[in-house]
N, C-alpha and C. Protein backbone atom coordinates (compact mmCIF):
# COMPACT_ATOMS: atom_id res chain seq x y z
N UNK A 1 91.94 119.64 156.90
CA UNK A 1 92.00 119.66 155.46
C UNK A 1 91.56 118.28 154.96
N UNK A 2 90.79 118.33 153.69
CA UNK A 2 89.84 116.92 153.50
C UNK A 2 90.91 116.37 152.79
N UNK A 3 90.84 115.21 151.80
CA UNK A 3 91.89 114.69 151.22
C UNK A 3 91.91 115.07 150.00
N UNK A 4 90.07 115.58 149.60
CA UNK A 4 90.17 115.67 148.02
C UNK A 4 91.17 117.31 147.95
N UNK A 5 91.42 117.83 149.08
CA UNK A 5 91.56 119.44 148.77
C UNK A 5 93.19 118.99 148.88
N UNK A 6 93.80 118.14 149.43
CA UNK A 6 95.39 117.76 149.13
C UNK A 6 95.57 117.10 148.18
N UNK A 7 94.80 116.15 147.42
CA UNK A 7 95.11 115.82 146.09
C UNK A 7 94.83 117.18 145.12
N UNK A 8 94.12 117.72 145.16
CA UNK A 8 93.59 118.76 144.05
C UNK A 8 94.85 119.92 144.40
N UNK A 9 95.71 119.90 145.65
CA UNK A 9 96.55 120.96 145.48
C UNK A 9 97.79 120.39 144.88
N UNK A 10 98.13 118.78 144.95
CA UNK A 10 99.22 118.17 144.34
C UNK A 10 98.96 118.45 143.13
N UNK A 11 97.43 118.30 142.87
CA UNK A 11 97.62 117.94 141.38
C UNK A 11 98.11 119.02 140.47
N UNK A 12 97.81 120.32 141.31
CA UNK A 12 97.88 121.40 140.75
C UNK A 12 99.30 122.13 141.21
N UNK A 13 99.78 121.40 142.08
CA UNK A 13 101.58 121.68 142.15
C UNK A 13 102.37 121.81 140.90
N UNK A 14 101.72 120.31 140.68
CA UNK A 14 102.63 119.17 139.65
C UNK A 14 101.86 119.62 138.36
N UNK A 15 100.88 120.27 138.32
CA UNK A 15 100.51 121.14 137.16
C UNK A 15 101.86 122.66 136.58
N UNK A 16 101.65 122.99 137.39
CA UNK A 16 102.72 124.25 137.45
C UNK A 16 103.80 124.05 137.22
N UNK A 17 104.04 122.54 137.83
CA UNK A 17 106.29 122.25 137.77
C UNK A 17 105.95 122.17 136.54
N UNK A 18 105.16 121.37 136.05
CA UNK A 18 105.48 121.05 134.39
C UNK A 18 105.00 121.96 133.50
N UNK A 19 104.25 122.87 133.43
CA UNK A 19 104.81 123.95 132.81
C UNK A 19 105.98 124.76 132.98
N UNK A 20 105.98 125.25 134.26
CA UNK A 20 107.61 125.89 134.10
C UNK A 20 108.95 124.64 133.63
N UNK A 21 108.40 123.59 133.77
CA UNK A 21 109.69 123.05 132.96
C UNK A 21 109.73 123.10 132.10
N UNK A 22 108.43 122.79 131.12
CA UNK A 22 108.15 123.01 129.40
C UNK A 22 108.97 124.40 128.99
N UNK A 23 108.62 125.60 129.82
CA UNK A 23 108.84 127.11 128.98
C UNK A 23 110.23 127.30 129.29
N UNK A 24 111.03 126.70 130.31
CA UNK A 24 112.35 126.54 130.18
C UNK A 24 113.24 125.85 129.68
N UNK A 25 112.88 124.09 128.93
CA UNK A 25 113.40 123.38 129.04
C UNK A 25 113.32 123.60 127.42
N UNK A 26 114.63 124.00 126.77
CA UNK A 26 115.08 123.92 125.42
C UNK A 26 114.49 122.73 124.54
N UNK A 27 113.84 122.76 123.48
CA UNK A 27 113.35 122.09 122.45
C UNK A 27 114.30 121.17 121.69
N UNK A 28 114.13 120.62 120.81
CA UNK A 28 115.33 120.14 120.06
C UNK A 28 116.00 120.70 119.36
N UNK A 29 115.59 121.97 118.61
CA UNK A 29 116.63 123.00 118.15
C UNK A 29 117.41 123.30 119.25
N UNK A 30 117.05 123.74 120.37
CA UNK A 30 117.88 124.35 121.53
C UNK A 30 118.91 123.66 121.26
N UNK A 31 118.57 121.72 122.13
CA UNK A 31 119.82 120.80 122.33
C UNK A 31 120.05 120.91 120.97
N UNK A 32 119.84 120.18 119.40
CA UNK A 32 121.04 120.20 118.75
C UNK A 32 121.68 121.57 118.53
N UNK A 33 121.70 122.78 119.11
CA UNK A 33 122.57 123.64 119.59
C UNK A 33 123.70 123.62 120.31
N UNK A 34 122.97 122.66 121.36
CA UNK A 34 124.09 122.92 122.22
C UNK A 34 125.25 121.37 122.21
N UNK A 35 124.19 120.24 121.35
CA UNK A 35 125.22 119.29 121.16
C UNK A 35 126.57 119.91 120.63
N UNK A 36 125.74 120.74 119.04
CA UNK A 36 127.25 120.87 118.52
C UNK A 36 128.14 121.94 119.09
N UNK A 37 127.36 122.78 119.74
CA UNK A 37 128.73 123.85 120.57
C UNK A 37 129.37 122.82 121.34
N UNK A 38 128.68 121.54 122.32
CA UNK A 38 129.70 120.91 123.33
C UNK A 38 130.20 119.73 122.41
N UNK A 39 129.74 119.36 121.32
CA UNK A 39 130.50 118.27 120.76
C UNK A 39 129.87 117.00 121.10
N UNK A 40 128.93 116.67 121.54
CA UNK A 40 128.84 115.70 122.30
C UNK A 40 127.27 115.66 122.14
N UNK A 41 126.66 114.31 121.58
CA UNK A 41 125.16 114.29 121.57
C UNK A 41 124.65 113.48 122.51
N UNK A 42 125.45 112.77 123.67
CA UNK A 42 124.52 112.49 124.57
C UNK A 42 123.54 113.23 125.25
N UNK A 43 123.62 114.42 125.63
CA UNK A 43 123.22 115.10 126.20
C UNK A 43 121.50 115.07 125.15
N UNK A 44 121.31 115.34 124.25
CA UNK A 44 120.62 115.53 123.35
C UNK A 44 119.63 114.28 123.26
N UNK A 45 120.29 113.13 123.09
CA UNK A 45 119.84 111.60 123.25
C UNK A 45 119.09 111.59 124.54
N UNK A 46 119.67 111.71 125.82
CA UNK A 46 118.78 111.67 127.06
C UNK A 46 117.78 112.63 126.92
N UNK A 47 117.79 113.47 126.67
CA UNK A 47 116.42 114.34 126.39
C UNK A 47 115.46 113.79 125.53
N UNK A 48 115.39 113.29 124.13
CA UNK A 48 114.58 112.75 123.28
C UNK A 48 114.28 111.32 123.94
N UNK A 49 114.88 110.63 125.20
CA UNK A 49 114.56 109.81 125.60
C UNK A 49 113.64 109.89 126.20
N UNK A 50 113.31 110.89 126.84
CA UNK A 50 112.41 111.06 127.91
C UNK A 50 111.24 111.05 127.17
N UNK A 51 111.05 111.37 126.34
CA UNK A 51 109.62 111.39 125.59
C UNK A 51 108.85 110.47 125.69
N UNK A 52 107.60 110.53 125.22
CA UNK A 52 106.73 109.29 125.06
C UNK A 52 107.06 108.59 124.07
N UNK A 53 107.31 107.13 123.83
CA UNK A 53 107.86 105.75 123.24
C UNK A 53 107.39 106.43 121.63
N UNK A 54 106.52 107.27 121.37
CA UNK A 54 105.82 107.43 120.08
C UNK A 54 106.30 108.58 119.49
N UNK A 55 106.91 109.44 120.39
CA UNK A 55 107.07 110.78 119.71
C UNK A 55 108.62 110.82 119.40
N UNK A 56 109.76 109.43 119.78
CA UNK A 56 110.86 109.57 119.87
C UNK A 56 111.38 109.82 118.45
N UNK A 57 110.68 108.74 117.60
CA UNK A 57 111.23 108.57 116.04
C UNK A 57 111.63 109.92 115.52
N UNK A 58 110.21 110.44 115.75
CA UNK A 58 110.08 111.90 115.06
C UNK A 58 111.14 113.07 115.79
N UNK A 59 111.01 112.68 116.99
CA UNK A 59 112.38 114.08 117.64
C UNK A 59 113.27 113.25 116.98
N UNK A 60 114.08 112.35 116.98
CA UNK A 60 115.29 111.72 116.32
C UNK A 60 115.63 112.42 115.22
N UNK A 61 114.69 111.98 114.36
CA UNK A 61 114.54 112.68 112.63
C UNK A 61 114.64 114.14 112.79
N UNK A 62 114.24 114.79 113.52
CA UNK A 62 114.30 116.45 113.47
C UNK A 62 115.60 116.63 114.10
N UNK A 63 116.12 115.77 114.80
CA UNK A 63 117.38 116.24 115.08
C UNK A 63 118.89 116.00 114.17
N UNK A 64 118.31 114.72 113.61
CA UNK A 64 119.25 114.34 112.75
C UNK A 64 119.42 115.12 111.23
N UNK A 65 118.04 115.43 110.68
CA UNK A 65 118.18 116.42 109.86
C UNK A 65 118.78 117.44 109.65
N UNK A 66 118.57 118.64 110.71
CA UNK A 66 119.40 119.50 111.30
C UNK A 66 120.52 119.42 111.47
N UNK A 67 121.25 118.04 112.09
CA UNK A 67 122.74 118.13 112.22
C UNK A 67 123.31 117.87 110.87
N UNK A 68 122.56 117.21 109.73
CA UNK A 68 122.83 116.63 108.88
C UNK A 68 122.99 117.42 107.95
N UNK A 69 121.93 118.39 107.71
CA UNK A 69 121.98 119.23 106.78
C UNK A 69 123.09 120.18 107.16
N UNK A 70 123.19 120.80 108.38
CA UNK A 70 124.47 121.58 108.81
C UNK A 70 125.56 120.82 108.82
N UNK A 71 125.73 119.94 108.16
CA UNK A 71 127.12 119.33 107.86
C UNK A 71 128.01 118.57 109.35
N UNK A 72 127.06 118.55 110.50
CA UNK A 72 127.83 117.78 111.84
C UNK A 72 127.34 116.34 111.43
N UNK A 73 127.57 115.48 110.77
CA UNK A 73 127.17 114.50 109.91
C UNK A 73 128.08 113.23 111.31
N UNK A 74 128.79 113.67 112.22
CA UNK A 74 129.57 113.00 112.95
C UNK A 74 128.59 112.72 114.29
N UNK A 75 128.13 113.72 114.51
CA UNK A 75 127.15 113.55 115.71
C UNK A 75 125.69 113.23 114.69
N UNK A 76 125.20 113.63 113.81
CA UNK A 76 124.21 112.92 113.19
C UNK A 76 124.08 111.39 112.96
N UNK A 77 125.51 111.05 112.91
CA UNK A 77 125.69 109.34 113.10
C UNK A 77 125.44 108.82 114.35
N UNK A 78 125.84 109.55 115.52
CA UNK A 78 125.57 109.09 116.92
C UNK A 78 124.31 108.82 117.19
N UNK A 79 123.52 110.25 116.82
CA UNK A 79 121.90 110.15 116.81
C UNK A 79 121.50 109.04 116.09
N UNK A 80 121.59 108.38 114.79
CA UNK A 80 121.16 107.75 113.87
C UNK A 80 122.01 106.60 114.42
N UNK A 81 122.52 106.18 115.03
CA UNK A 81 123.01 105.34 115.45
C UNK A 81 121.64 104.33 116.97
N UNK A 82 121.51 105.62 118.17
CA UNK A 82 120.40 105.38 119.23
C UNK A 82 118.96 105.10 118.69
N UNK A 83 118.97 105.91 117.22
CA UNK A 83 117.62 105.62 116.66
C UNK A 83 117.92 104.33 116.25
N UNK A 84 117.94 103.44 115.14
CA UNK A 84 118.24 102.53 115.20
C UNK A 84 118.43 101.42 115.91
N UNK A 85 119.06 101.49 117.39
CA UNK A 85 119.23 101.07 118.30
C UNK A 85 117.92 100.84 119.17
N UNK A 86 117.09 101.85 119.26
CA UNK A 86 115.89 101.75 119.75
C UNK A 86 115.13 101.71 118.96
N UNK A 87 114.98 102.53 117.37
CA UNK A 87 113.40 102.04 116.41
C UNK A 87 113.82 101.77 115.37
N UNK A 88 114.38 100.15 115.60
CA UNK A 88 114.96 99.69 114.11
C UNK A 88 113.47 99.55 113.07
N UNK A 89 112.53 99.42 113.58
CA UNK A 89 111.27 98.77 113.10
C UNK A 89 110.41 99.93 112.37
N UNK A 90 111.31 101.33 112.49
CA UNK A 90 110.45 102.77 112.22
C UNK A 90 111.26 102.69 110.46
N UNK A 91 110.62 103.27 109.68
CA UNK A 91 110.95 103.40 108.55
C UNK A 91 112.32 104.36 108.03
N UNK A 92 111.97 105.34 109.52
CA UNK A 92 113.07 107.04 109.32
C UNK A 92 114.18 106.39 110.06
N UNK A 93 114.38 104.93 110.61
CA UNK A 93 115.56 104.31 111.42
C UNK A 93 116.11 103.80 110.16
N UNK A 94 115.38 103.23 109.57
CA UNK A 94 116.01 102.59 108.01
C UNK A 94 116.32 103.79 106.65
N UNK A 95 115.63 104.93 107.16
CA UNK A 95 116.13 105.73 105.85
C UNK A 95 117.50 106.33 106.64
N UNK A 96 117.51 106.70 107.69
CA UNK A 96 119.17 107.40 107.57
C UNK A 96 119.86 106.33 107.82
N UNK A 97 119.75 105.22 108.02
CA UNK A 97 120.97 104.16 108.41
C UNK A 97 121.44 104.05 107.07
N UNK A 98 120.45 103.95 105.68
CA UNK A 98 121.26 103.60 104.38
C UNK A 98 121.93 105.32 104.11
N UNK A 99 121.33 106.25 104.43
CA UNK A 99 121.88 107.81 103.86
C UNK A 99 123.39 107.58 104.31
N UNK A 100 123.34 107.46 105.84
CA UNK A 100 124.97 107.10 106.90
C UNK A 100 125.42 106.43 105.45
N UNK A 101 125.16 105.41 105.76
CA UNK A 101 125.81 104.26 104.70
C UNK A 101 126.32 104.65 103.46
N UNK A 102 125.32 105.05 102.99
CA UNK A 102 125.68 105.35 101.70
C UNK A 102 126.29 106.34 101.01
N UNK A 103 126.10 107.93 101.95
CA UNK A 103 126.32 109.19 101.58
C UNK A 103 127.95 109.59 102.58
N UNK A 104 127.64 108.88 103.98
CA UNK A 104 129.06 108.76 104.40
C UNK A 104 129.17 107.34 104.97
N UNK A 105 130.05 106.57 103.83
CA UNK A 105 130.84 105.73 104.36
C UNK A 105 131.96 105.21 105.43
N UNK A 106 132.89 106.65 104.90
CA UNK A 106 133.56 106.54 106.14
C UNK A 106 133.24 106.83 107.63
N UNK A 107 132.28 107.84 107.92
CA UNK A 107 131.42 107.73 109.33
C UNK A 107 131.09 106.72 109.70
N UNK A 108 130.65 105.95 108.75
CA UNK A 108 129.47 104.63 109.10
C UNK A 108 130.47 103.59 109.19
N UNK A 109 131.56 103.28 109.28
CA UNK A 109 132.89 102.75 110.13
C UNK A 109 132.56 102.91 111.09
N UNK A 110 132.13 103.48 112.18
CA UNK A 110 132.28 103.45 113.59
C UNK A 110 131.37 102.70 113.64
N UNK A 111 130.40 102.41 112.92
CA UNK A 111 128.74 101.01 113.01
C UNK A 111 130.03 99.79 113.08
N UNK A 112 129.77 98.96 113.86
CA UNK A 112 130.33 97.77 113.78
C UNK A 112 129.37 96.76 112.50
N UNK A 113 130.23 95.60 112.01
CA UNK A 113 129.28 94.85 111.20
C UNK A 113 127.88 94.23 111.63
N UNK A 114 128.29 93.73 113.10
CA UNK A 114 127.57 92.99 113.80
C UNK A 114 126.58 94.16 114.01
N UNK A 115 126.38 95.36 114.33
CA UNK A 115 125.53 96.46 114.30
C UNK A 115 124.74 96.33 112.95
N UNK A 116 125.20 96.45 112.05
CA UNK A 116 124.55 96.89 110.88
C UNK A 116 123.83 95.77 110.51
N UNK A 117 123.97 94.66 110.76
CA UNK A 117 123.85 93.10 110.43
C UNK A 117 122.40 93.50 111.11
N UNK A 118 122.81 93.99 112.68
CA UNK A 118 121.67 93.40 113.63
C UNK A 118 120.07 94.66 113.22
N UNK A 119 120.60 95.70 112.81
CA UNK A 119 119.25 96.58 113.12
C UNK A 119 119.43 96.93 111.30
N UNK A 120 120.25 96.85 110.35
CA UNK A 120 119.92 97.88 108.70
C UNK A 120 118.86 96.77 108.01
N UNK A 121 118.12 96.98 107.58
CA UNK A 121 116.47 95.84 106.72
C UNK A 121 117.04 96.96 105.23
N UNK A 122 118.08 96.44 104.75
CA UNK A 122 117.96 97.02 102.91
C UNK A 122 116.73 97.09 102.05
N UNK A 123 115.78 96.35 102.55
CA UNK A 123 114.17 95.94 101.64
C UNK A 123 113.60 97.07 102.25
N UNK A 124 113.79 97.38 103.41
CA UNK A 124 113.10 98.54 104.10
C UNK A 124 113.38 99.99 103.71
N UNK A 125 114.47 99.98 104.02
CA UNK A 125 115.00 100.88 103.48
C UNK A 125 115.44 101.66 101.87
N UNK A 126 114.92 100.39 100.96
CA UNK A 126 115.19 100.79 99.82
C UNK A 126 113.77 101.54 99.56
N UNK A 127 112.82 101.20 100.24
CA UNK A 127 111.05 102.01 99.88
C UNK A 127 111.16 102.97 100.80
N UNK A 128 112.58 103.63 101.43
CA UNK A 128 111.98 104.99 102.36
C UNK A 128 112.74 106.13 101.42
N UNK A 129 112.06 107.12 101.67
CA UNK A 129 111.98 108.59 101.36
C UNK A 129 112.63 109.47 102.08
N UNK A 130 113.18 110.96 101.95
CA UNK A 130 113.57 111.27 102.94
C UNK A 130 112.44 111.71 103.74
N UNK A 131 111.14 111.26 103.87
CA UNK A 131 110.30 111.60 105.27
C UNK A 131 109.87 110.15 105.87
N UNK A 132 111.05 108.96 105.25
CA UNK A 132 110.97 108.06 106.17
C UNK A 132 109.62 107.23 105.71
């Protein structure tokens, strides 16, 4: 067997795993499903992690919306919490950090000062929209 015919069958292994992982592997509606049945959005967070560095903002925002608008505004802080944490510099990190802030205060207690100090830009956030 030559070498190009064992690379061309890896390649095409590792073609296949990753589709069958795609058509099985729940979307972000799925996980924020199953965050809020288990309570718990890590699970949800490691998944949107895996993404490419560019597409994270945007799964964040679709997830946080969703929990937000369905009223789990507790795990929407968790999410909006990792966003932040990782894309303070994204515009949709600065529009829900002031919404947290502003729309629930008392959630946004669990932000330490030194948190809010380190990643909320108010100038930034006063020019975002809700599409960030």
């Amino acid at each position: 067997m030559t070498l190009s015919i064992v690379v061309a069958a890896a390649g095409a292994t590792a073609a296949v795993g990753l589709a069958i992982w795609k058509l099985f592997s729940p979307g972000i509606n799925g996980l924020v499903t199953q965050a809020v049945r288990l309570g718990d959005a890590r699970p949800l967070v490691r998944a949107i992690e895996t993404r490419a560095e560019a597409a994270r903002p945007v799964a964040y925002n679709q997830a946080i919306r969703r929990l937000w608008n369905s009223y789990e505004r507790g795990l929407a802080r968790d999410l909006i919490k990792e966003l932040a944490a990782g894309h303070a510099d994204t515009k949709i990190a600065q529009f829900w950090l002031k919404e947290l802030l502003t729309s629930e205060p008392r959630l946004a207690q669990a932000l330490s000062e030194e948190f809010i100090a380190r990643y909320y830009r108010p100038e930034v956030a006063a020019k975002c929209g809700a599409v960030g």
